[in-house]
Every structure is written in structure tokens, then in C-alpha cells.
C-alpha atoms as a PDB file:
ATOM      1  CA  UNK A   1      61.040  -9.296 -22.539  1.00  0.00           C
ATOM      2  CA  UNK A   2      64.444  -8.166 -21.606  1.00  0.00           C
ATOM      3  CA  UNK A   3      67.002 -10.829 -19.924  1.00  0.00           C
ATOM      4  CA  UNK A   4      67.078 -10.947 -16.509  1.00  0.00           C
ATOM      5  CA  UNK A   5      70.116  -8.992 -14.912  1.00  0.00           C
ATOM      6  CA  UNK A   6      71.644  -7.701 -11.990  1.00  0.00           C
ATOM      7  CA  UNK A   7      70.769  -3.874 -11.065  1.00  0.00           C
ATOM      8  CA  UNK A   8      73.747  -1.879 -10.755  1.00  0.00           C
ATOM      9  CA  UNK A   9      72.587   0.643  -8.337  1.00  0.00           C
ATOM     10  CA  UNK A  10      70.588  -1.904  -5.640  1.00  0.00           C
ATOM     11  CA  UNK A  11      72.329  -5.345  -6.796  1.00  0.00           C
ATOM     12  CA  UNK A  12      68.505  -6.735  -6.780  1.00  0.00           C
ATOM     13  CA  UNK A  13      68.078  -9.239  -9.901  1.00  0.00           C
ATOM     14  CA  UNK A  14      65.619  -7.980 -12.466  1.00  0.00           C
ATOM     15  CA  UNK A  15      62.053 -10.110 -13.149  1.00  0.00           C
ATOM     16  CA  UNK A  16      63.098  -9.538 -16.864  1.00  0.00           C
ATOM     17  CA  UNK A  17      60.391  -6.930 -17.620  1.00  0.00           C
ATOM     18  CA  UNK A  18      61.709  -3.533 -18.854  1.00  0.00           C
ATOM     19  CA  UNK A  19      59.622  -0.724 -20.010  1.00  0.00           C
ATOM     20  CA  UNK A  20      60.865   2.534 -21.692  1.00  0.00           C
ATOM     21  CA  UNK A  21      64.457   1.278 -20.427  1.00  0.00           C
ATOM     22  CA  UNK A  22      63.081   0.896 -17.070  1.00  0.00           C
ATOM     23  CA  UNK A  23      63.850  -2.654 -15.162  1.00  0.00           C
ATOM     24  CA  UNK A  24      61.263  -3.914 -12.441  1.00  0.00           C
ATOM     25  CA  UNK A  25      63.297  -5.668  -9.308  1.00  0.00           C
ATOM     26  CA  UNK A  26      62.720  -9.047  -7.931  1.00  0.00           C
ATOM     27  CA  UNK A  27      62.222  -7.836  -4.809  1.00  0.00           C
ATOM     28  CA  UNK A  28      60.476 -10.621  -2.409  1.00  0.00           C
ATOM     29  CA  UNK A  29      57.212  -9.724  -1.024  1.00  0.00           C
ATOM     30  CA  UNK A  30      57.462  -8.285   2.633  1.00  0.00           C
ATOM     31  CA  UNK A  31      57.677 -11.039   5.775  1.00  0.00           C
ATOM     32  CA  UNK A  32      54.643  -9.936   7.577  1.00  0.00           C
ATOM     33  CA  UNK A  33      52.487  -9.510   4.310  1.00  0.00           C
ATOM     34  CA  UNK A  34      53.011 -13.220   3.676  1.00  0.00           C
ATOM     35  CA  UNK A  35      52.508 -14.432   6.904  1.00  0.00           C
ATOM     36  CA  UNK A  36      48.980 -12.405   6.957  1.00  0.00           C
ATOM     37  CA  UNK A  37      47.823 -14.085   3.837  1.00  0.00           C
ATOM     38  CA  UNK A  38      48.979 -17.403   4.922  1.00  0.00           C
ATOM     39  CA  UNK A  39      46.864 -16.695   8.112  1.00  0.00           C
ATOM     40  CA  UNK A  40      43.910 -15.579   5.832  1.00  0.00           C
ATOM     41  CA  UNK A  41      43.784 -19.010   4.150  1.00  0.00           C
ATOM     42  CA  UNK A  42      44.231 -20.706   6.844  1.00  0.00           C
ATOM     43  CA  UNK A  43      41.216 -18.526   8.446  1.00  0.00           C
ATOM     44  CA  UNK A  44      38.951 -19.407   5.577  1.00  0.00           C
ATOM     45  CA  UNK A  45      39.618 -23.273   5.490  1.00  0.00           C
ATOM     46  CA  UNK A  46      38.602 -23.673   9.443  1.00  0.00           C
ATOM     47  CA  UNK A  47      35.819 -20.982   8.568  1.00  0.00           C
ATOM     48  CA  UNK A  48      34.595 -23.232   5.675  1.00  0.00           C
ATOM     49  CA  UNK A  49      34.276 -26.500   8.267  1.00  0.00           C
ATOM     50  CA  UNK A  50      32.821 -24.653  11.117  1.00  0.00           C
ATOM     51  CA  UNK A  51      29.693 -22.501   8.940  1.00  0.00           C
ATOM     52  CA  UNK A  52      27.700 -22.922   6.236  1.00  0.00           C
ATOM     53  CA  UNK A  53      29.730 -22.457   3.017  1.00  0.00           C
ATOM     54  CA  UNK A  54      30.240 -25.067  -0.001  1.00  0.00           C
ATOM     55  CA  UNK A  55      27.292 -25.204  -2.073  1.00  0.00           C
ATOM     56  CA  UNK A  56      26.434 -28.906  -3.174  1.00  0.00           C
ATOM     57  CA  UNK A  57      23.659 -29.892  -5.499  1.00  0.00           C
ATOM     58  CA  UNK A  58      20.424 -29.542  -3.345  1.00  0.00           C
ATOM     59  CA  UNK A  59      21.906 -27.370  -0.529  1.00  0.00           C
ATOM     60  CA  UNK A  60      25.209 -25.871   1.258  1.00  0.00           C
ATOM     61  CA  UNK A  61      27.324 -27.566   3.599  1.00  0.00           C
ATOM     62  CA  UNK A  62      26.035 -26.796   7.211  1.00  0.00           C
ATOM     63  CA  UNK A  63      29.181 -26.267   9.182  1.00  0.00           C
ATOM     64  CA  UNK A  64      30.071 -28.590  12.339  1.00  0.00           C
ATOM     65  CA  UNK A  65      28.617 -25.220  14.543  1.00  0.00           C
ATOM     66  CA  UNK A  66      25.334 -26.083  13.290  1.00  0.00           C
ATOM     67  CA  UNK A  67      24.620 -22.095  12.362  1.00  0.00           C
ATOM     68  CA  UNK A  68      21.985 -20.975  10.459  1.00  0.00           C
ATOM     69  CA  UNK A  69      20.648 -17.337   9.982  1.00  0.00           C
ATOM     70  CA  UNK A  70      17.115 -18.754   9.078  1.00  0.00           C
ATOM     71  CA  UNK A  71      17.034 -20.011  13.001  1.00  0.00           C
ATOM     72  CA  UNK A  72      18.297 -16.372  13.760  1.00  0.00           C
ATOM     73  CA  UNK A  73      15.478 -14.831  11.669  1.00  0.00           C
ATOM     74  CA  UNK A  74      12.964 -16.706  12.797  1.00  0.00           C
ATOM     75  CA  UNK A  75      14.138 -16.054  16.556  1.00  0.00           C
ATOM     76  CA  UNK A  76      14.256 -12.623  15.734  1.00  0.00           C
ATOM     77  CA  UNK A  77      10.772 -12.466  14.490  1.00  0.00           C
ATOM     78  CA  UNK A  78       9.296 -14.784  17.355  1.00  0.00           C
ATOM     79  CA  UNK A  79      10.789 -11.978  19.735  1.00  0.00           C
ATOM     80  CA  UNK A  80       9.205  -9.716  17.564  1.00  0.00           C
ATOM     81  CA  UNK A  81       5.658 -11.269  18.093  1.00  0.00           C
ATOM     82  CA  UNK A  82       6.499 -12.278  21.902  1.00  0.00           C
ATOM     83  CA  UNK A  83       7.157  -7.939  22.338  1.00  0.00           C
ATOM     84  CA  UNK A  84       3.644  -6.919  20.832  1.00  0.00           C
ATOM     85  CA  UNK A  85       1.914  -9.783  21.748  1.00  0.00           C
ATOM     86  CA  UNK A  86       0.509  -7.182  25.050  1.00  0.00           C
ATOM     87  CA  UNK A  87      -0.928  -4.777  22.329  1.00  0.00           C
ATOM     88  CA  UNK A  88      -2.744  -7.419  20.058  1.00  0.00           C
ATOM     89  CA  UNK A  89      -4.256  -8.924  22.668  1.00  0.00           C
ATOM     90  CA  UNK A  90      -5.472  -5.422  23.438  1.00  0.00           C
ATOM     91  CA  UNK A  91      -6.590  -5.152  19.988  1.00  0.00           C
ATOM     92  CA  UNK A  92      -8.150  -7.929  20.276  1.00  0.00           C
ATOM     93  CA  UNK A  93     -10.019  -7.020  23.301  1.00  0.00           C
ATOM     94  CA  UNK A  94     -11.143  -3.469  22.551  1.00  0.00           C
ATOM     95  CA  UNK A  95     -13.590  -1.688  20.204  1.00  0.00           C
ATOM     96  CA  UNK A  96     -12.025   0.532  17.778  1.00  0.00           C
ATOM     97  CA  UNK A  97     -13.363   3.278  19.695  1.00  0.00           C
ATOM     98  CA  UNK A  98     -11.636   2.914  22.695  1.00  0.00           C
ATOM     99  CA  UNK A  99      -8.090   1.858  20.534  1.00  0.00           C
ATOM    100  CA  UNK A 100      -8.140   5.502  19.553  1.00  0.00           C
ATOM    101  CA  UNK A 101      -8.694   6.359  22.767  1.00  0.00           C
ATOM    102  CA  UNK A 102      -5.897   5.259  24.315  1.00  0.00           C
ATOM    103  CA  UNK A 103      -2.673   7.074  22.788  1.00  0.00           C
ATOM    104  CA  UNK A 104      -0.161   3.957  22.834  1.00  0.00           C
ATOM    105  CA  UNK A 105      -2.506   1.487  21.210  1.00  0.00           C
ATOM    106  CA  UNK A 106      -3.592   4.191  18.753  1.00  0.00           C
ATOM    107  CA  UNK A 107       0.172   4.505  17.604  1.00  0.00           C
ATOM    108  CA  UNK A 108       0.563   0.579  17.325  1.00  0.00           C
ATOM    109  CA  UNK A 109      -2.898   0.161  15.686  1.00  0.00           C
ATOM    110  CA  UNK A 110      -2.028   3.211  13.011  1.00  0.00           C
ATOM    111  CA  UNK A 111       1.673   1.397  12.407  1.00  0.00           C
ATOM    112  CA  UNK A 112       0.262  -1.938  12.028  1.00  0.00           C
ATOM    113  CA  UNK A 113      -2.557  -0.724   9.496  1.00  0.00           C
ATOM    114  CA  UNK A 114      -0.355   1.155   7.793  1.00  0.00           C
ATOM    115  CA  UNK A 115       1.472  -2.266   7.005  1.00  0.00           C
ATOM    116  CA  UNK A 116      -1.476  -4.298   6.085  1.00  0.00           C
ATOM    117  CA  UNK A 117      -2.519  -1.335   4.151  1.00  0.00           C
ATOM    118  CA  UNK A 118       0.706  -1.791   1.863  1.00  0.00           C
ATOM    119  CA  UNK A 119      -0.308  -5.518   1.246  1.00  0.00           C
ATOM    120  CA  UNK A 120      -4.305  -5.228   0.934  1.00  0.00           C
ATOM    121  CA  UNK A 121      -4.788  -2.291  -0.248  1.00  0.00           C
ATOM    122  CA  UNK A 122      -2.914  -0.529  -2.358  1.00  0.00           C
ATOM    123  CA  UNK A 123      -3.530  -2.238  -5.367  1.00  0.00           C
ATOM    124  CA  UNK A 124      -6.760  -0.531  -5.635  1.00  0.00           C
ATOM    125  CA  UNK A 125      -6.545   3.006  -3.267  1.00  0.00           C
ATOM    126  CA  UNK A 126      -2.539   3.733  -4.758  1.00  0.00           C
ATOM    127  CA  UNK A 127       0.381   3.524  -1.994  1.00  0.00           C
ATOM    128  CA  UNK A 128      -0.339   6.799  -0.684  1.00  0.00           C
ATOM    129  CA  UNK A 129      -3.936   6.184  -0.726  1.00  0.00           C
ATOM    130  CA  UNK A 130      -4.914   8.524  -3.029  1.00  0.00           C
ATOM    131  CA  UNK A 131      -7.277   6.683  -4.961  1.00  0.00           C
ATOM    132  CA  UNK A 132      -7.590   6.727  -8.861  1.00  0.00           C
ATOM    133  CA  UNK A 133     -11.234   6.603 -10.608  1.00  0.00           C
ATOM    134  CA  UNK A 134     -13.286   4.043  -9.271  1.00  0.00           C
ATOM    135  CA  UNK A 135     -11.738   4.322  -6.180  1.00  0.00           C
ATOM    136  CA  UNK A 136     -11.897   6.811  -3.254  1.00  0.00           C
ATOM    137  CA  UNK A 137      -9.318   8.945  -2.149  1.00  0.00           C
ATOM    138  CA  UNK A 138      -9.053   8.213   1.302  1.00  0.00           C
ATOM    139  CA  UNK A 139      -7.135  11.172   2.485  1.00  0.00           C
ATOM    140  CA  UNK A 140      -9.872  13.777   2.327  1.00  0.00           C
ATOM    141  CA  UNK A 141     -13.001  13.851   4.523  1.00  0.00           C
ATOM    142  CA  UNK A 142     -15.518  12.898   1.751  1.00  0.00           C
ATOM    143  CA  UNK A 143     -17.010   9.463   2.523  1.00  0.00           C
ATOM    144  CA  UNK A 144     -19.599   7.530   0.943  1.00  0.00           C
ATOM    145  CA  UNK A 145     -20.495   5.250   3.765  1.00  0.00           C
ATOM    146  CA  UNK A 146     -19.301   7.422   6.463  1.00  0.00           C
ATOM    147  CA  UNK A 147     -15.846   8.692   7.639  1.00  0.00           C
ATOM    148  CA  UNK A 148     -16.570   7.925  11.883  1.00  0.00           C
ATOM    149  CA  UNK A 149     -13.548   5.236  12.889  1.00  0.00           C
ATOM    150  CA  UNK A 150     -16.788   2.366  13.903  1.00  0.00           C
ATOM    151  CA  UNK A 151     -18.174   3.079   9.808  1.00  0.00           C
ATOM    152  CA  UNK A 152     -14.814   2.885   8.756  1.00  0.00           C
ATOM    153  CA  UNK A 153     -14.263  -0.525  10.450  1.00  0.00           C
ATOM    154  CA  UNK A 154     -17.917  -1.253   9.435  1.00  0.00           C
ATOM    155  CA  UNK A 155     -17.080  -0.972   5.877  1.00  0.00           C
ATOM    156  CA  UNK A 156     -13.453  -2.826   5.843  1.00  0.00           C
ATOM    157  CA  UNK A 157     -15.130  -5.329   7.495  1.00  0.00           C
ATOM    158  CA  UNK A 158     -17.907  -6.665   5.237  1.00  0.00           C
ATOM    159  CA  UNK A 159     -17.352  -4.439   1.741  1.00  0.00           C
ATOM    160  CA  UNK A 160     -19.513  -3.009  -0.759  1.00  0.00           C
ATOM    161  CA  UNK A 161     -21.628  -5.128  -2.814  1.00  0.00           C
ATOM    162  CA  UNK A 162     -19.759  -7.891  -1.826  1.00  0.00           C
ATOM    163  CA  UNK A 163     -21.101 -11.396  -2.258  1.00  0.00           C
ATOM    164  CA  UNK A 164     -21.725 -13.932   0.194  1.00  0.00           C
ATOM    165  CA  UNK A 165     -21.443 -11.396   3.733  1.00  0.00           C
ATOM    166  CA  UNK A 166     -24.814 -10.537   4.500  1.00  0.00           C
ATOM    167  CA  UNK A 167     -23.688  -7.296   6.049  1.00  0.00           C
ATOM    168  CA  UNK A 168     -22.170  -5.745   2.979  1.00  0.00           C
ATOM    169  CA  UNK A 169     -23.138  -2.209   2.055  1.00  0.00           C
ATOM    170  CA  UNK A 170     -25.318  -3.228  -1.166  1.00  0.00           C
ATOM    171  CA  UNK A 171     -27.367  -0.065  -2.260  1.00  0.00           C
ATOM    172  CA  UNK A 172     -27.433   0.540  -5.902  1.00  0.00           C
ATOM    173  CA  UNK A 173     -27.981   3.631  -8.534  1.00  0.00           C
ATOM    174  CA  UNK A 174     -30.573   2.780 -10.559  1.00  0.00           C
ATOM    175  CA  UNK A 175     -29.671   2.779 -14.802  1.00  0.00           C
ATOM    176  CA  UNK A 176     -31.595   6.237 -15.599  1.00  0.00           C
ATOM    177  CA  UNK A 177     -31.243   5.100 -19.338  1.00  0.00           C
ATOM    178  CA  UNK A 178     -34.998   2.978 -18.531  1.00  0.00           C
ATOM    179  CA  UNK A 179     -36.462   5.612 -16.740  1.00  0.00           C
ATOM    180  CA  UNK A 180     -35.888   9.198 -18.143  1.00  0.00           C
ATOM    181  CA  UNK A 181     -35.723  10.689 -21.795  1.00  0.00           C
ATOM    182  CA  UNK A 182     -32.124  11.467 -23.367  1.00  0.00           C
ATOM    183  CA  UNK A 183     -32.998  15.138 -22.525  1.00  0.00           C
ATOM    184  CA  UNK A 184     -34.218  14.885 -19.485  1.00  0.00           C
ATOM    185  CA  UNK A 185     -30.690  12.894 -19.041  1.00  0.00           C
ATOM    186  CA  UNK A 186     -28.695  15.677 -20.541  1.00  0.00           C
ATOM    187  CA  UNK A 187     -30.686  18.254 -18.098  1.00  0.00           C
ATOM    188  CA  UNK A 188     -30.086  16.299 -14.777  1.00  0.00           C
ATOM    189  CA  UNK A 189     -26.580  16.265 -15.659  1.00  0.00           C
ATOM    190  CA  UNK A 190     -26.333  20.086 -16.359  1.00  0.00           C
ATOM    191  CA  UNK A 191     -28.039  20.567 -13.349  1.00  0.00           C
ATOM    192  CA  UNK A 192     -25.363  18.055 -11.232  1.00  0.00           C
ATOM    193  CA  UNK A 193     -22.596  19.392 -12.958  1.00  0.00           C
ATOM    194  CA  UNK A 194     -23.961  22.873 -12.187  1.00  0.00           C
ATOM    195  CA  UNK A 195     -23.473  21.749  -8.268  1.00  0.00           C
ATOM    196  CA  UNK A 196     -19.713  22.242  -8.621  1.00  0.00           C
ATOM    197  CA  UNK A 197     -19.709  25.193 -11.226  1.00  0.00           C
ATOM    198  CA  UNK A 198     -18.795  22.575 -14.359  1.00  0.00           C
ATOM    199  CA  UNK A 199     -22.218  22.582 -16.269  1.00  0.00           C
ATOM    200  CA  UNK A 200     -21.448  23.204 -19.883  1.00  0.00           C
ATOM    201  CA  UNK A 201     -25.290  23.453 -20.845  1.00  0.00           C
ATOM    202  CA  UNK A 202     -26.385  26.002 -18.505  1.00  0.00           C
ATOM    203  CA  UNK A 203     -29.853  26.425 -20.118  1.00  0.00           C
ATOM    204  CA  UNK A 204     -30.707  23.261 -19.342  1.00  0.00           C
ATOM    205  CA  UNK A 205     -29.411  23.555 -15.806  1.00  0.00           C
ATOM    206  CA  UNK A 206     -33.206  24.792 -14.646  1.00  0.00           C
ATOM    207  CA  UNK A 207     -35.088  21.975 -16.355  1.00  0.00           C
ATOM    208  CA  UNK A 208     -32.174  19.563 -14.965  1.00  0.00           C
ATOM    209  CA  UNK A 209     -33.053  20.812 -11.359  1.00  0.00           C
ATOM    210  CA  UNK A 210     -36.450  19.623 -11.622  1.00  0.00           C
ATOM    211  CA  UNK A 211     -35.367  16.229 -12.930  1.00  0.00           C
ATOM    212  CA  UNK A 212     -33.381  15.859 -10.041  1.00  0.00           C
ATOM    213  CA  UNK A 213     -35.939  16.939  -7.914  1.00  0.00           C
ATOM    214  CA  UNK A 214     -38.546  14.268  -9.214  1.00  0.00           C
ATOM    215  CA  UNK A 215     -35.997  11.026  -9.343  1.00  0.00           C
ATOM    216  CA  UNK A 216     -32.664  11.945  -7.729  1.00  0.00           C
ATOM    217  CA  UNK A 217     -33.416  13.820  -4.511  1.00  0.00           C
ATOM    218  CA  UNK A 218     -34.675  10.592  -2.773  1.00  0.00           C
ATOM    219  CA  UNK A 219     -31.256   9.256  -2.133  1.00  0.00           C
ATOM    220  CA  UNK A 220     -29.086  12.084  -3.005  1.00  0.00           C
ATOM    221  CA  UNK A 221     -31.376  14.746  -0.693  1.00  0.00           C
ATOM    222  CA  UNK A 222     -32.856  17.634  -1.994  1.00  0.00           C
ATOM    223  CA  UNK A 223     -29.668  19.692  -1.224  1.00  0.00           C
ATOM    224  CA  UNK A 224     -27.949  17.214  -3.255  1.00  0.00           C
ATOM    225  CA  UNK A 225     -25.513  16.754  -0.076  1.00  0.00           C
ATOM    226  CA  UNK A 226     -25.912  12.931  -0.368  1.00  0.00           C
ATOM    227  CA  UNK A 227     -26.990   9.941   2.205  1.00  0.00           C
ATOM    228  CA  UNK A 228     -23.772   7.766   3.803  1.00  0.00           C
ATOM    229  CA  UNK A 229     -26.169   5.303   4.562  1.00  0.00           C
ATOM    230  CA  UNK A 230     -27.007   4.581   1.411  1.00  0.00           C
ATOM    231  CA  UNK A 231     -23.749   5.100   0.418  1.00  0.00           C
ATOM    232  CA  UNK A 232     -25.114   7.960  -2.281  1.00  0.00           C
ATOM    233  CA  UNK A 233     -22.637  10.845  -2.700  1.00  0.00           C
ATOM    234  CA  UNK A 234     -22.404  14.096  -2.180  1.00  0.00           C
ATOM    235  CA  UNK A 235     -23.128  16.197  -5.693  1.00  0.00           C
ATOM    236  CA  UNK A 236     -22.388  19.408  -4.459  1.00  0.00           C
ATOM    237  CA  UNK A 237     -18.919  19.387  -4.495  1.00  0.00           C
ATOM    238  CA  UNK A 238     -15.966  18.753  -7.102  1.00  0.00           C
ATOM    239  CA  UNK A 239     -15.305  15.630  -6.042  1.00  0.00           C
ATOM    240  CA  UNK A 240     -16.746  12.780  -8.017  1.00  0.00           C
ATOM    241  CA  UNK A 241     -15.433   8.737  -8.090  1.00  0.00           C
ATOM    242  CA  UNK A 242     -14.742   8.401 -11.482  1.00  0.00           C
ATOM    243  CA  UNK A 243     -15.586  11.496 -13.459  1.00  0.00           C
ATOM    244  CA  UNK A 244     -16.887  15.311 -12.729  1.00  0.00           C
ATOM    245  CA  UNK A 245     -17.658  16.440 -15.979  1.00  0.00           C
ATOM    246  CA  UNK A 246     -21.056  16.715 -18.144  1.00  0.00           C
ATOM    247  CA  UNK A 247     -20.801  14.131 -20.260  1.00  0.00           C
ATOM    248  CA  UNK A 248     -19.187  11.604 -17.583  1.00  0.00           C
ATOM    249  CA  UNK A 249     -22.181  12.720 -15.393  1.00  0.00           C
ATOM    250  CA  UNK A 250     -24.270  11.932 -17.949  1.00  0.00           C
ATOM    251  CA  UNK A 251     -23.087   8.112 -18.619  1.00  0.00           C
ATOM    252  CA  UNK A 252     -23.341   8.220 -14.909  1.00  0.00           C
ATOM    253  CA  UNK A 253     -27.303   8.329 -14.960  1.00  0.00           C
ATOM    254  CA  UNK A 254     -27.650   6.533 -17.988  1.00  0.00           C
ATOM    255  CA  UNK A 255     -25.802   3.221 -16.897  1.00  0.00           C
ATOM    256  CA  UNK A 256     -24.300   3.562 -13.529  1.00  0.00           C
ATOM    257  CA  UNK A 257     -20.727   1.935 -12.468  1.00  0.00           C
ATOM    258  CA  UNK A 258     -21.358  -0.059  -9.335  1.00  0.00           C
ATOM    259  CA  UNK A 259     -17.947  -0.543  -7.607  1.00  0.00           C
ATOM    260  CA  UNK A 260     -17.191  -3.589  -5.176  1.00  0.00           C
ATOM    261  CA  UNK A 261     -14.838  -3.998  -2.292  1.00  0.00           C
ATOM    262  CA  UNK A 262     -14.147  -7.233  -0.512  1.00  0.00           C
ATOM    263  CA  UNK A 263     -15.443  -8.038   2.660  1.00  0.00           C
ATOM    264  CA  UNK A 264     -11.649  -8.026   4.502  1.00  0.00           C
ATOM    265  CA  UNK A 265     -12.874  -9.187   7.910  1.00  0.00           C
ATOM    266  CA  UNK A 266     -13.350 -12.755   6.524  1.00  0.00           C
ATOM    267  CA  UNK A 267      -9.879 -12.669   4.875  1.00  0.00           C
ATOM    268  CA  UNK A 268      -7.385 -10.838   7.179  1.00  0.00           C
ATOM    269  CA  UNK A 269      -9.273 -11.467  10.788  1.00  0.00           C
ATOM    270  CA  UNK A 270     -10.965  -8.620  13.189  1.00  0.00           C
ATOM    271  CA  UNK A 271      -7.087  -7.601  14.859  1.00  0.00           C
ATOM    272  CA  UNK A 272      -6.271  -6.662  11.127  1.00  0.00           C
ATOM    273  CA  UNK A 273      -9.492  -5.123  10.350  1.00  0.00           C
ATOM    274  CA  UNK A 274      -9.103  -2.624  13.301  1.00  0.00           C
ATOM    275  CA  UNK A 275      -5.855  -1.758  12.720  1.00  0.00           C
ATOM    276  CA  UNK A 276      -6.519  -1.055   8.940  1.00  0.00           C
ATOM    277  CA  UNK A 277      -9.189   1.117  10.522  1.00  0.00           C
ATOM    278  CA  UNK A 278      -7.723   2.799  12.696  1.00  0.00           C
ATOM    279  CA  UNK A 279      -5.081   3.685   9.885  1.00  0.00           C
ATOM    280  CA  UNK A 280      -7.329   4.705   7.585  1.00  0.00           C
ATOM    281  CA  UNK A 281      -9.413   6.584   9.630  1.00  0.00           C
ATOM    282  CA  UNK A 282      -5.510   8.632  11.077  1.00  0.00           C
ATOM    283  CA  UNK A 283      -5.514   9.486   6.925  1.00  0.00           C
ATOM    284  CA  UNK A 284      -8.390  11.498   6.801  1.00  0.00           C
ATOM    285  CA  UNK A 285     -11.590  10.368   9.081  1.00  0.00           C
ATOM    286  CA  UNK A 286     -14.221  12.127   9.719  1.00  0.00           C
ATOM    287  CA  UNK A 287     -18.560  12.258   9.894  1.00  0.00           C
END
């Protein structure tokens, strides 16, 4: 560090610092730069009495203005309820018919779903409730238990083979494994896999038809088409719940997965239930 000096040219004293032969000036800092910081402190220490600032050890200091943005939230969400308080008591009031009916309450049902659907649901259906195996897809019209908006509710409602609600859809595929021969297991699955143009067997594809015929037809229907009120599904097309091909078939029959959904009316209330409904049901209802 160089000694401080005079500069010959502006007649400014020095700070001492010199780099590469060049001096840096003591010039003062400018008037109204100054007297804007001193304003800004100033600012901040009547800012720090009047809000919520210091942190102590179990909380902040509150401020003598008494502000808090946790009262504002909360107003703001009690304005929130107070401004669709009209349509949930609608809701509330209507069948899930007549909210699709009318155009408004539709829109606020479908929004409101679509929320509780983010909480409830997607765990098991996916966030774009696409399903995954063991789970339907419930963007296409293929329905187990029927795709109408009142078996939609129906279903959300009370489950599937859910304990404890008396109204729960509780059919169940029998475990084939006690009842037919391995063969006759491998044939029925030809023939199912057949349906959908997957069999990899197709000799036994004849045989299999009469094996479904003799234990299968009775809840699937003898166009293998299925029965949504017993919740069997269709066979006839490519869609299957967990797996589509032979051998998946196959385990299928032998020793059936029974899937179970909770009965969500008892949980979430009958305003939630319709509106998760009436979402579902805007995704990709139908008979």
C-alpha cells in the first residue's frame, strides 16, 4: 500500500491504494446517497417496532400494529368459503344427476373433484388418472362397475370389497386352481387371450372356448363382454387390470387378485363424494 498523497491533476487526497501506478481518490460519497441510506435505516428501525420482525426463542416479535399474515390467510380463505358457500349448499342439496345438469354447478363440482382427486386419489389411479396394474385407468370408457355418473358416485361412495359398509361392491372370481385341470387352465386362457388377438397357444384356443363356456360364461356372458354388476370385466378387448397376456391370464384363473377400494363416503362426506364423481365421471364416463 502506497502512501497517501495529493493528486496532481484533481488535488483530491489518495486512499493510499495504487494499482499498476494507478491511485484511487478519496472522494466522499455523494450528499443525497448518504442521506438515502440514513433514511433506509432509519426506515427499518421504525419498521422493526411497528411489524413482526426479531426472532426470539419460541417466536418473533409481533410489532405494536398487531399484523399478522396468518389472520390475513385465514381471512382470505374464510372469504374463500363465504364465496362458494351458494354452490355447496347446492351440492349438498342435489343428486349428482341433476349437478351435471346444470352447467355452473357442473364446472364447480368438476374443479372441486379434481382437487380432492389430487389428495385421495392419486396415490393409487396416478395424477393423471391413468391407473397402473391393479388399478383402473379412469380415462377410458371401460368400467367394471359401471361408467353412468349415479354408479360412479355409487362406487366412490361405499368401495369394493371394502369392510365394514354393507353396500360395498363385494363379488369375487373364484380360484380356478380347485376347480379345473392345469390344461383345462392353460386352454381357458388361450381362449381369453384369443378375445383380444394375444393367444400364444392357438390350438388350444377351441378346447379353451368350451372351458369358458362351462365355468366362465356365467359372470363374464357368453360373449365374454362382461357383467358391471358383478363387477366382472369385459374379455373381449385389450384391456385387462393387471395383465393381458397368456400366462398372466392364466395366474388370473388359477388364483385370482381381488382388489379393494375404500368406502370414501364415510371418510371425505357426500359434498366430496359428488364432486369426486362428477370429476371422474368429466374424465371418461360412460354406460
Amino acid at each position: 500500500m502506497s502512501e497517501k498523497h495529493i493528486d496532481e491533476l484533481s488535488g483530491v487526497e489518495t486512499t493510499g491504494h495504487e494499482w499498476d501506478g494507478i491511485r484511487e481518490l478519496n472522494n466522499p460519497m455523494p450528499r443525497w446517497w448518504l442521506w438515502t441510506f440514513y433514511a433506509t435505516v432509519i426506515w427499518a428501525i421504525f419498521y422493526t417496532i411497528a411489524y413482526p420482525a426479531w426472532p426470539m426463542i419460541t417466536r418473533a416479535t409481533t410489532g405494536v400494529l398487531g399484523y399478522s399474515s396468518r389472520a390475513d390467510v385465514q381471512t382470505e380463505l374464510a372469504a374463500a368459503e363465504a364465496a362458494k358457500g351458494a354452490y355447496v349448499e347446492a351440492v349438498t342439496a342435489k343428486s349428482v344427476g341433476e349437478i351435471l345438469a346444470d352447467d355452473n354447478l357442473r364446472q364447480f363440482a368438476t374443479s372441486a373433484g379434481a382437487a380432492a382427486f389430487k389428495v385421495n386419489c392419486v396415490q393409487c389411479h396416478g395424477s393423471g388418472a391413468q391407473g397402473s396394474p391393479g388399478f383402473p385407468n379412469l380415462n377410458d370408457d371401460e368400467w367394471l362397475w359401471g361408467g353412468s355418473i349415479d354408479q360412479i358416485y355409487q362406487t366412490i361412495s361405499h368401495g369394493v370389497r371394502f369392510a365394514g359398509d354393507e353396500e360395498t361392491h363385494a363379488s369375487e372370481m373364484p380360484a380356478f386352481a380347485e376347480v379345473l385341470e392345469p390344461q383345462q387352465i392353460n386352454e381357458v386362457a388361450a381362449y381369453v387371450a384369443s378375445l383380444s388377438g394375444k393367444a400364444e397357444t392357438p390350438d388350444l384356443v377351441p378346447a379353451g372356448a368350451q372351458v369358458f363356456a362351462d365355468n366362465c360364461a356365467a359372470c363374464h356372458g357368453d360373449d365374454a363382454k362382461g357383467n358391471k354388476e358383478l363387477g366382472a370385466p369385459d374379455l373381449s378387448d385389450a384391456i385387462a387390470l393387471y395383465a393381458s397376456d397368456q400366462a398372466a391370464i392364466a395366474q388370473q384363473v388359477r388364483q385370482p387378485k381381488h382388489g379393494v377400494m375404500p368406502a370414501w363416503g364415510a371418510r371425505l362426506g357426500d359434498v366430496k363424494v359428488k364432486e369426486l364423481a362428477v370429476f371422474v365421471h368429466s374424465l371418461g364416463g360412460g354406460s
